[in-house]
Protein backbone atom coordinates (compact mmCIF):
# COMPACT_ATOMS: atom_id res chain seq x y z
CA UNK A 1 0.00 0.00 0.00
CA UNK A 2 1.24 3.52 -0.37
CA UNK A 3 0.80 5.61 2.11
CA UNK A 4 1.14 9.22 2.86
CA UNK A 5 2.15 10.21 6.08
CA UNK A 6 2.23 14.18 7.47
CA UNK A 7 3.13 15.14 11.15
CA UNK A 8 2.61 18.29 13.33
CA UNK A 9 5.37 17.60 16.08
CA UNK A 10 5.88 20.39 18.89
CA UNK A 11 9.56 19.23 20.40
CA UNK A 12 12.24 18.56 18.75
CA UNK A 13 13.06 15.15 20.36
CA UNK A 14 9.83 13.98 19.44
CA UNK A 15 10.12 15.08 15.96
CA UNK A 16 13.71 13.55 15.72
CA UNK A 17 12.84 10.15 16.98
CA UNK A 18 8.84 10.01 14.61
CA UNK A 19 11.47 11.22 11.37
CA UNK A 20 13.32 8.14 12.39
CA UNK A 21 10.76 6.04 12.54
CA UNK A 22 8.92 6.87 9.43
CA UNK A 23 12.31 7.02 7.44
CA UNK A 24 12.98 3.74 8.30
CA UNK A 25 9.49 2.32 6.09
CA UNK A 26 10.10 4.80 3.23
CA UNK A 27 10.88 8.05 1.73
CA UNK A 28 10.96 11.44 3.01
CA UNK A 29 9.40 14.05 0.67
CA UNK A 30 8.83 17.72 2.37
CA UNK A 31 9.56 18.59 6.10
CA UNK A 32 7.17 16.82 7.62
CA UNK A 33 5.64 14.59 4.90
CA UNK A 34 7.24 11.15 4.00
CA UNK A 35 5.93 8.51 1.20
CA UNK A 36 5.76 5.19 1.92
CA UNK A 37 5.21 1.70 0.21
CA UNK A 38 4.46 -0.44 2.95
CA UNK A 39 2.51 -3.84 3.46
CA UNK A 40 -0.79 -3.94 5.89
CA UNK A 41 1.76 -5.41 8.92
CA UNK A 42 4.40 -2.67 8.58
CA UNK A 43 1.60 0.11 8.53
CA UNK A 44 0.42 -1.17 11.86
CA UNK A 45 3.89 -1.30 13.57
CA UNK A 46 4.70 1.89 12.47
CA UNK A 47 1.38 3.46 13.32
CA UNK A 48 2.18 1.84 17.04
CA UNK A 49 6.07 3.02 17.22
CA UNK A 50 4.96 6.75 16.26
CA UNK A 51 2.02 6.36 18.70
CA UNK A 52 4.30 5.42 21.61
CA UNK A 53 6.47 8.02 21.04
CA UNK A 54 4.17 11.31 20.43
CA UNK A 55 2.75 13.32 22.60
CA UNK A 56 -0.90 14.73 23.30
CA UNK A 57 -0.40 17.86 21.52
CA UNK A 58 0.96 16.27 18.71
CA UNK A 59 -0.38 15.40 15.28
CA UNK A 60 0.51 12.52 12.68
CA UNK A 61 -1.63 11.99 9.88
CA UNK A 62 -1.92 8.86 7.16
CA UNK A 63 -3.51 8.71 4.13
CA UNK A 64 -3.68 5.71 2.13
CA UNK A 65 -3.39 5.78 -1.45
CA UNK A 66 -5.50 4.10 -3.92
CA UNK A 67 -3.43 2.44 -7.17
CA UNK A 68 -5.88 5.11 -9.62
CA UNK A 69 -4.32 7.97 -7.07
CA UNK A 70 -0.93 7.00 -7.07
CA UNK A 71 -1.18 7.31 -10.85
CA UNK A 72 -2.19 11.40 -10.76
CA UNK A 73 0.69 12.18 -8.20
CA UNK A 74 2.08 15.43 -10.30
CA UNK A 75 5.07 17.31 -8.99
CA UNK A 76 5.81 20.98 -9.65
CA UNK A 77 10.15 22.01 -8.89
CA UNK A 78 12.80 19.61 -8.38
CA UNK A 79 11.29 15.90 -8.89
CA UNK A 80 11.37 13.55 -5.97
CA UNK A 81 13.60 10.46 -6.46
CA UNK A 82 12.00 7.71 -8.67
CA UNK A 83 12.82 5.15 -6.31
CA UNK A 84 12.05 5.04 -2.45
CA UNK A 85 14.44 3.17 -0.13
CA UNK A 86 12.40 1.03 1.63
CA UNK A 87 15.18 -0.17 5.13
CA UNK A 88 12.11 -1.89 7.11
């Protein structure tokens, strides 16, 4: 599945270890936005790693992308790398 994964992360610790996490599944795109390919098991460990690590102000969302989607990704400036390390 590819997913699409955006976080609002107050401290910096927090932020450091959640990056971590997340570029361990896949590929990070913006400053807080990563893209990952990822199967249904690796989605729910990561969900639970960043969950156990943020805190209550803190914001991480996911969306999933359909096959039809992933198809009408456009970019506009420097293109993102064709391939996406995946280290999981």
């Amino acid at each position: 599945m590819r997913v699409i994964v955006t976080y609002d992360i107050v401290k910096d610790k927090v932020r450091r270890k959640v990056f971590r996490i997340l570029e361990s599944y896949g590929a990070w795109k913006q400053y807080s936005v990563f893209e990952l390919e990822i199967s249904d098991i690796q989605h729910v460990q990561m969900r639970e790693k960043i969950r156990n690590v943020i805190e209550e102000q803190d914001r991480v969302r996911f969306y999933e992308l359909c096959e039809r989607c992933v198809k009408k990704v456009t970019e506009i400036g420097e293109p993102s790398p064709k391939t996406m390390p995946n280290v999981v």
